[in-house]
PDB file of N, CA and C in Angstrom:
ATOM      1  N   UNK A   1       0.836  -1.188   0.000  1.00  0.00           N
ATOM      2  CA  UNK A   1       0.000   0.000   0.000  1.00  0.00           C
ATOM      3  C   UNK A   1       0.876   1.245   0.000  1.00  0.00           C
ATOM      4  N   UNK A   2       0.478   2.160  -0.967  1.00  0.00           N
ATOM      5  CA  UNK A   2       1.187   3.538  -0.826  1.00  0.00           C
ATOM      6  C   UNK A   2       0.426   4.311   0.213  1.00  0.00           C
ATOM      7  N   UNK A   3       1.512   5.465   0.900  1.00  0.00           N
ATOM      8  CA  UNK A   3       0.883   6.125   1.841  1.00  0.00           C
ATOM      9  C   UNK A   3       2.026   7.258   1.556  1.00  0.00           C
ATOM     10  N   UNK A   4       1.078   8.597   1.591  1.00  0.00           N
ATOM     11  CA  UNK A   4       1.225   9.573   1.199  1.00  0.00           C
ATOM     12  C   UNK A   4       0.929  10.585   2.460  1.00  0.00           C
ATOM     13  N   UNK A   5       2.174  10.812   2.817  1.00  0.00           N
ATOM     14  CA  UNK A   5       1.744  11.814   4.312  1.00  0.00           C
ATOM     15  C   UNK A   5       1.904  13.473   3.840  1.00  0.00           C
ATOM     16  N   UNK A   6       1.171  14.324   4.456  1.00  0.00           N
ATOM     17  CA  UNK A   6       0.845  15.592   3.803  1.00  0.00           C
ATOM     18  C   UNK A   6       0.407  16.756   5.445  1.00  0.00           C
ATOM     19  N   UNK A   7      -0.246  17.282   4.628  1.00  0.00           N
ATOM     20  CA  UNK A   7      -0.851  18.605   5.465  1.00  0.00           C
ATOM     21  C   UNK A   7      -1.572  19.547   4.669  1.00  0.00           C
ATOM     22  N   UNK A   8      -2.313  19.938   5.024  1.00  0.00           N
ATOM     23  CA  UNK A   8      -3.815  21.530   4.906  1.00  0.00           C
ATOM     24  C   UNK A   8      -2.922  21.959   4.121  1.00  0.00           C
ATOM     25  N   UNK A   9      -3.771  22.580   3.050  1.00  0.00           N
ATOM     26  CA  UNK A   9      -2.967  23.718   2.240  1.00  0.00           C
ATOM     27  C   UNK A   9      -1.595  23.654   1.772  1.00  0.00           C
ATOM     28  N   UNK A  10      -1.385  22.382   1.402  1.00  0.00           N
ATOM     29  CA  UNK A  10       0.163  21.981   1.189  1.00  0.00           C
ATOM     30  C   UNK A  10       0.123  21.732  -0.943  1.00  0.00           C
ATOM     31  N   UNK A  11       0.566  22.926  -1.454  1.00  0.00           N
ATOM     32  CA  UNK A  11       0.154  22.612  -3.178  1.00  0.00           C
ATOM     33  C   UNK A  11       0.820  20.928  -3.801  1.00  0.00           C
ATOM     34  N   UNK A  12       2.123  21.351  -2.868  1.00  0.00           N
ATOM     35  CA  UNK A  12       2.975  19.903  -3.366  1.00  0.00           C
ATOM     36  C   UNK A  12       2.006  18.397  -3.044  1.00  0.00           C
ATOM     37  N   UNK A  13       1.740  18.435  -2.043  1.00  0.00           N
ATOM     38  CA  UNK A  13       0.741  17.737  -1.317  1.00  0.00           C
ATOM     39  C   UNK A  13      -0.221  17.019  -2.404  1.00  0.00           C
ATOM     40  N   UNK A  14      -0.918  17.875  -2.810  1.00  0.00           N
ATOM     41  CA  UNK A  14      -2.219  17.523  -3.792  1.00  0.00           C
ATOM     42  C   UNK A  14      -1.585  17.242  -4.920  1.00  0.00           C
ATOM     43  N   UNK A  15      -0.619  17.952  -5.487  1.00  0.00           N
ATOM     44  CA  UNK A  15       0.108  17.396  -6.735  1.00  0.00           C
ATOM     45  C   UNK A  15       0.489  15.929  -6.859  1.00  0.00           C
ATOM     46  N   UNK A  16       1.199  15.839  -5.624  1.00  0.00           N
ATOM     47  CA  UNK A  16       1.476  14.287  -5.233  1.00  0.00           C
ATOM     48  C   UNK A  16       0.449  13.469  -5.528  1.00  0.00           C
ATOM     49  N   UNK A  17      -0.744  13.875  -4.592  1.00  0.00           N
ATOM     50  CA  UNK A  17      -1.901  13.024  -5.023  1.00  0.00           C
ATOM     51  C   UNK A  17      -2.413  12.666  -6.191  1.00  0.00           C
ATOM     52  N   UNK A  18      -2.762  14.177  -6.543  1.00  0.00           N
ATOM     53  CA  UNK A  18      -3.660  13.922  -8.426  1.00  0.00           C
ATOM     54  C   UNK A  18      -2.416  12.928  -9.354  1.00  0.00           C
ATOM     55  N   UNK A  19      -1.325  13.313  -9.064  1.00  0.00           N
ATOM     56  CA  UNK A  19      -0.372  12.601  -9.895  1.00  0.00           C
ATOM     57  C   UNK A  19      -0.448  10.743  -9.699  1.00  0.00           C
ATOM     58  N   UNK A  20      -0.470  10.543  -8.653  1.00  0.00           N
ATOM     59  CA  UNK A  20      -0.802   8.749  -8.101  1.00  0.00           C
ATOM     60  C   UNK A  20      -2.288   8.961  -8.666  1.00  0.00           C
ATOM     61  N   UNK A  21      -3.099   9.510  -8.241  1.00  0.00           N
ATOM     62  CA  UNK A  21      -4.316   9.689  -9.518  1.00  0.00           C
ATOM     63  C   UNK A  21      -4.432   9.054 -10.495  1.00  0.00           C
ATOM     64  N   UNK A  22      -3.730   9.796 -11.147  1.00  0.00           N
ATOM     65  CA  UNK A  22      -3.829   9.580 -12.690  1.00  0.00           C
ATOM     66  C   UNK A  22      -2.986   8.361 -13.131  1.00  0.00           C
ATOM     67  N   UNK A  23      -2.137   7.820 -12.280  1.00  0.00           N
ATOM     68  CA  UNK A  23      -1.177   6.810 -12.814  1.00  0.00           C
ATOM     69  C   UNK A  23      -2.203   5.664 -12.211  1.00  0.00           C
ATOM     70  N   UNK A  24      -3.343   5.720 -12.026  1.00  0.00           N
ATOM     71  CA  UNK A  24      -4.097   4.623 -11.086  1.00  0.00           C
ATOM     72  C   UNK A  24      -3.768   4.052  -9.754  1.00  0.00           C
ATOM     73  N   UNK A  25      -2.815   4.702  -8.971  1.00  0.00           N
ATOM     74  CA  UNK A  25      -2.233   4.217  -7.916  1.00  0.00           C
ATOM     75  C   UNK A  25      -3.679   4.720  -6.130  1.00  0.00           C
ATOM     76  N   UNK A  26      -4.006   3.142  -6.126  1.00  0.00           N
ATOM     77  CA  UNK A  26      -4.287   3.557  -4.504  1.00  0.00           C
ATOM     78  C   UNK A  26      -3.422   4.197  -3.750  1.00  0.00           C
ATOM     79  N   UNK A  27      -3.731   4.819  -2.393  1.00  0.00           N
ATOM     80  CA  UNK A  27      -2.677   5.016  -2.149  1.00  0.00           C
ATOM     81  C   UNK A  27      -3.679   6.142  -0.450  1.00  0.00           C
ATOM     82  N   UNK A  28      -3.056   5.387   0.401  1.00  0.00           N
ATOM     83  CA  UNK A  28      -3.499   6.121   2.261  1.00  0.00           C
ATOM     84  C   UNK A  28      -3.032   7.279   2.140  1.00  0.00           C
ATOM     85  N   UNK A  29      -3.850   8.469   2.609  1.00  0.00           N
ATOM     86  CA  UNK A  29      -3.577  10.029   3.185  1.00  0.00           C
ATOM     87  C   UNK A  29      -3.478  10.008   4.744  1.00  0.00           C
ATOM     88  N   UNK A  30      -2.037  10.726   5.032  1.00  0.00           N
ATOM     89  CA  UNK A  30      -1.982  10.458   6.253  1.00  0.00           C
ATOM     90  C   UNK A  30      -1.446  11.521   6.425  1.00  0.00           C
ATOM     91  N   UNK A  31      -2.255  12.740   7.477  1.00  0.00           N
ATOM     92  CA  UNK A  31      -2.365  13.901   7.456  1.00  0.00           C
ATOM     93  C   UNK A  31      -1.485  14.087   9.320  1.00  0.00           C
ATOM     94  N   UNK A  32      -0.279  15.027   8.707  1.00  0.00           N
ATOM     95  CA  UNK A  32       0.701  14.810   9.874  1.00  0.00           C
ATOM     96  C   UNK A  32       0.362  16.218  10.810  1.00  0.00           C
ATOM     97  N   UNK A  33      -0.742  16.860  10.237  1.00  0.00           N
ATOM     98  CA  UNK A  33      -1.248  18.024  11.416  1.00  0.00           C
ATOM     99  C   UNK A  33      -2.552  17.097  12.065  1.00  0.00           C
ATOM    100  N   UNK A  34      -2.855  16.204  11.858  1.00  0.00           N
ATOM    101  CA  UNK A  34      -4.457  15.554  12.145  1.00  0.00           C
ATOM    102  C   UNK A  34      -4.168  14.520  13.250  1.00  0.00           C
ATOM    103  N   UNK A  35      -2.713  13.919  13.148  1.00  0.00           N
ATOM    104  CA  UNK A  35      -2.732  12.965  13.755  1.00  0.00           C
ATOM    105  C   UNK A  35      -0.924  12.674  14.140  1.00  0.00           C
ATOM    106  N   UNK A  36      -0.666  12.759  15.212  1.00  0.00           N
ATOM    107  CA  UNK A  36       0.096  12.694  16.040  1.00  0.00           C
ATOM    108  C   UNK A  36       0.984  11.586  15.573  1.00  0.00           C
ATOM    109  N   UNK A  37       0.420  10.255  15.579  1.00  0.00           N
ATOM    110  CA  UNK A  37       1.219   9.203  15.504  1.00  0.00           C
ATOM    111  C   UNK A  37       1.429   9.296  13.883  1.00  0.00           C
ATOM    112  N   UNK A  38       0.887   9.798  12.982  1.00  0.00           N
ATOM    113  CA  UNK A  38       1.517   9.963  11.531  1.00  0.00           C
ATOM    114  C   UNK A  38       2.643  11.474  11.710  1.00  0.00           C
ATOM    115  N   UNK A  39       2.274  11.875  12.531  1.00  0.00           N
ATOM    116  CA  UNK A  39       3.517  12.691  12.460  1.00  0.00           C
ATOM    117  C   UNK A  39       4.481  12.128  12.864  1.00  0.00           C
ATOM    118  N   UNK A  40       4.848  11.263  13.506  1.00  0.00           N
ATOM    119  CA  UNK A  40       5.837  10.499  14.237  1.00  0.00           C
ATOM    120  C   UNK A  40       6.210   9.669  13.386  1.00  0.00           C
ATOM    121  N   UNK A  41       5.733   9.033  12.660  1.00  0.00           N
ATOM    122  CA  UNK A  41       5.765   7.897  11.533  1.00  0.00           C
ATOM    123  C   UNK A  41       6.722   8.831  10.094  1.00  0.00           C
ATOM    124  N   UNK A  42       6.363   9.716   9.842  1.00  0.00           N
ATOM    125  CA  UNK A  42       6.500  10.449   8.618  1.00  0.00           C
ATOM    126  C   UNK A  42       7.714  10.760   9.300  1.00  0.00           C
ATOM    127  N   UNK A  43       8.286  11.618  10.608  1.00  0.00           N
ATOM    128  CA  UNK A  43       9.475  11.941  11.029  1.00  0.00           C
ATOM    129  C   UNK A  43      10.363  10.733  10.991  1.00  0.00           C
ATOM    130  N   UNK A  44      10.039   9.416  11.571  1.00  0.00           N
ATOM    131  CA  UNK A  44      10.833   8.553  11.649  1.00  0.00           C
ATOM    132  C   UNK A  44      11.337   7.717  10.160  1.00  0.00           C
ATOM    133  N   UNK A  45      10.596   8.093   9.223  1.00  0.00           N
ATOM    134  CA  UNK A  45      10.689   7.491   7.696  1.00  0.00           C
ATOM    135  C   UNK A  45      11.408   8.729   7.196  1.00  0.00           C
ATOM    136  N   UNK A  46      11.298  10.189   6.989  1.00  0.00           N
ATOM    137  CA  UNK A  46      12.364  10.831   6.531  1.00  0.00           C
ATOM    138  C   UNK A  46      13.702  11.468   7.567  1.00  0.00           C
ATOM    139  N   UNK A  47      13.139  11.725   8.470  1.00  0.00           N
ATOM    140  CA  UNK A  47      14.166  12.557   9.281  1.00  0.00           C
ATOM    141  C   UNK A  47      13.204  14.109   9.270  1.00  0.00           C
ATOM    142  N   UNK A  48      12.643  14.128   9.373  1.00  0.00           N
ATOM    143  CA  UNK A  48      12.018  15.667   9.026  1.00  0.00           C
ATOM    144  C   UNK A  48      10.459  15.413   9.116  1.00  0.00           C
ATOM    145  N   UNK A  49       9.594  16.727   9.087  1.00  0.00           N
ATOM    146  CA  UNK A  49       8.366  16.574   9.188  1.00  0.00           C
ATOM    147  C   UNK A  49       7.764  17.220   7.583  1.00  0.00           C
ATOM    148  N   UNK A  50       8.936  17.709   6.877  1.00  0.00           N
ATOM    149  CA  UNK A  50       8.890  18.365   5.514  1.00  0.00           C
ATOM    150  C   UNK A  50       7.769  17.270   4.810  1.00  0.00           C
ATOM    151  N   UNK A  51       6.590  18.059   3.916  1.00  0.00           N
ATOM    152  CA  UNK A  51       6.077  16.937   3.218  1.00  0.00           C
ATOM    153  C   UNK A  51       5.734  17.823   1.680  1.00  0.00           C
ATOM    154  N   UNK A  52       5.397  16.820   1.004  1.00  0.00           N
ATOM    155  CA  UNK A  52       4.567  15.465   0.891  1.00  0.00           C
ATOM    156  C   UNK A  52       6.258  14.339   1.515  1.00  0.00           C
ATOM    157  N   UNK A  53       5.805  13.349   1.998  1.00  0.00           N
ATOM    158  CA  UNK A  53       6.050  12.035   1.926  1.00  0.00           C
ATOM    159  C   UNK A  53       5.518  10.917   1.155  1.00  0.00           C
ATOM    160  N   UNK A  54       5.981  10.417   0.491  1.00  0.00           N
ATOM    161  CA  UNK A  54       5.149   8.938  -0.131  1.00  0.00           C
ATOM    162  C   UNK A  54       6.442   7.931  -0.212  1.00  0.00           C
ATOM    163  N   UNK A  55       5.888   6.753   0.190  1.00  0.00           N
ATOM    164  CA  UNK A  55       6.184   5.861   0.745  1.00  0.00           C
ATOM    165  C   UNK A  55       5.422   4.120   0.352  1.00  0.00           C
ATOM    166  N   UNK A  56       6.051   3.165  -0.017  1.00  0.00           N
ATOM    167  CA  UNK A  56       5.232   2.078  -0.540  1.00  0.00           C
ATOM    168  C   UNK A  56       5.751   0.869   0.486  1.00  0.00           C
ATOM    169  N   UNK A  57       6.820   1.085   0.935  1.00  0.00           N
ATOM    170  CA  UNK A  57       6.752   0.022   2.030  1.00  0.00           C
ATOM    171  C   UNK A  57       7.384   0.423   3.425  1.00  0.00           C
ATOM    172  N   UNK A  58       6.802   1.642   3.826  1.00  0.00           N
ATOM    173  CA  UNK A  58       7.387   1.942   5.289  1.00  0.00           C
ATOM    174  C   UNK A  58       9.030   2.520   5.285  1.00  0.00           C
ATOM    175  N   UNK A  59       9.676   1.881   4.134  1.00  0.00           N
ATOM    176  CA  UNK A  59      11.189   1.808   4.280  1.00  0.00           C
ATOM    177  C   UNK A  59      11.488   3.115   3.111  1.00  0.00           C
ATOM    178  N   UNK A  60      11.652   2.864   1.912  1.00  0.00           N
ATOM    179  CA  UNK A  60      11.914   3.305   0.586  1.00  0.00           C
ATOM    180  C   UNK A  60      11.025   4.747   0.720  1.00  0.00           C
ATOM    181  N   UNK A  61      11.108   6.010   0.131  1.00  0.00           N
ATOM    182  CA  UNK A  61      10.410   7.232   0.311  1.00  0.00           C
ATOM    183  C   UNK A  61      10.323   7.864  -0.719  1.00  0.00           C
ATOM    184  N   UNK A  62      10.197   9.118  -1.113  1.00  0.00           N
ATOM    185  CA  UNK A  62      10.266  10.399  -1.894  1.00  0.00           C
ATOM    186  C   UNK A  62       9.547  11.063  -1.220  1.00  0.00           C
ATOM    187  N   UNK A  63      10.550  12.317  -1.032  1.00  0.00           N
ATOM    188  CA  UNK A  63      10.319  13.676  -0.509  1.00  0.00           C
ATOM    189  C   UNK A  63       9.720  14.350  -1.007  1.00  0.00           C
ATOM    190  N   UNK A  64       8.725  15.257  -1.343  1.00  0.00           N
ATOM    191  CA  UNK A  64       8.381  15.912  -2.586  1.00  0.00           C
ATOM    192  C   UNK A  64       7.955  15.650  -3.498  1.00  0.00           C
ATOM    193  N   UNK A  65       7.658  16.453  -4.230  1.00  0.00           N
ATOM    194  CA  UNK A  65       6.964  16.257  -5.777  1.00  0.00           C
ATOM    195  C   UNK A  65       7.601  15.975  -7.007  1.00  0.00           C
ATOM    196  N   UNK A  66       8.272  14.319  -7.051  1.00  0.00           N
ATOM    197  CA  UNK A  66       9.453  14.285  -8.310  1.00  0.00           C
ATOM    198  C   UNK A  66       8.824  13.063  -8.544  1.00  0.00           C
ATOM    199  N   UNK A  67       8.182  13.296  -9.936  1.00  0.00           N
ATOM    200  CA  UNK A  67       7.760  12.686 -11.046  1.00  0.00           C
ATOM    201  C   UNK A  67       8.584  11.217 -11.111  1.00  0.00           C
ATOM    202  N   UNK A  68       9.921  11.634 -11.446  1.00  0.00           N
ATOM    203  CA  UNK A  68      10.786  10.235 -12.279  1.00  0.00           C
ATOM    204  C   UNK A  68      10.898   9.671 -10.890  1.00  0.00           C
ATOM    205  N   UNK A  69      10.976  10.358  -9.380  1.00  0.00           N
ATOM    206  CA  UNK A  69      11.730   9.307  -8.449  1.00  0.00           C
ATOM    207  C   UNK A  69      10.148   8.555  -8.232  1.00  0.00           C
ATOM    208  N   UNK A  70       8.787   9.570  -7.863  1.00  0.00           N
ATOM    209  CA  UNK A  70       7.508   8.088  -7.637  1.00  0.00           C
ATOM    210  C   UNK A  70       7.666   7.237  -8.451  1.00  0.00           C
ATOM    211  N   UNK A  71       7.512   7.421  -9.391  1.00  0.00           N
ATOM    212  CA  UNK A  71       8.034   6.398 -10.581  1.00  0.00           C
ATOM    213  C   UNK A  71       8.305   5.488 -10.686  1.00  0.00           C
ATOM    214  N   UNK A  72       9.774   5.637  -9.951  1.00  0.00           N
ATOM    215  CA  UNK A  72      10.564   4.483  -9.895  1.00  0.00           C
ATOM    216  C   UNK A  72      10.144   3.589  -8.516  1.00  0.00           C
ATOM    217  N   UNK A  73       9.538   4.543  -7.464  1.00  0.00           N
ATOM    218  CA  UNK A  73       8.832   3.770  -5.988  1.00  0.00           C
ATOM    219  C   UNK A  73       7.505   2.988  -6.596  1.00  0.00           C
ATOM    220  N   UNK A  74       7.096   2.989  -7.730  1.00  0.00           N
ATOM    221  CA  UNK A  74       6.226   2.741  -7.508  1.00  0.00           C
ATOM    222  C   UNK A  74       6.108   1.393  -8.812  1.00  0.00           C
ATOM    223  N   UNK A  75       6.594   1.723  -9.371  1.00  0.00           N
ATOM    224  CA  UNK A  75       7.055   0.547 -10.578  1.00  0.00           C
ATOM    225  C   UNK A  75       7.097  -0.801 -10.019  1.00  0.00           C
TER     226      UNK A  75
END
């Protein structure tokens, strides 16, 4: 399962999303102002609370909004 950690009003955020969108990818919103233990989760998977996060097995990541690296997480 992909999981995509974010926040309110975040543009990168939604880009992330519509983009797994359109490539048909399910994929969990896990909102790191909503919920405590995804903030903790998202810190302990990058080092930072910076988002978007997406993530397909807990381990492996992309920071941000880069096209070729989901890509390759998600292939």
């Amino acid at each position: 399962m992909v999981k995509v950690y974010s926040i309110h009003q975040c543009p990168w955020c939604t880009k992330a999303k519509k983009y797994l969108e359109s490539k048909g990818v399910a994929y969990e919103e896990h909102n790191i102002e909503e919920n405590e233990a995804d903030r903790i989760a998202c810190e302990k998977l990058s080092g930072d609370t910076m988002v978007p996060v997406i993530t397909v097995n807990d381990k492996d990541f992309v920071l941000g909004f880069d096209k070729e690296k989901i890509d390759a997480l998600i292939a």
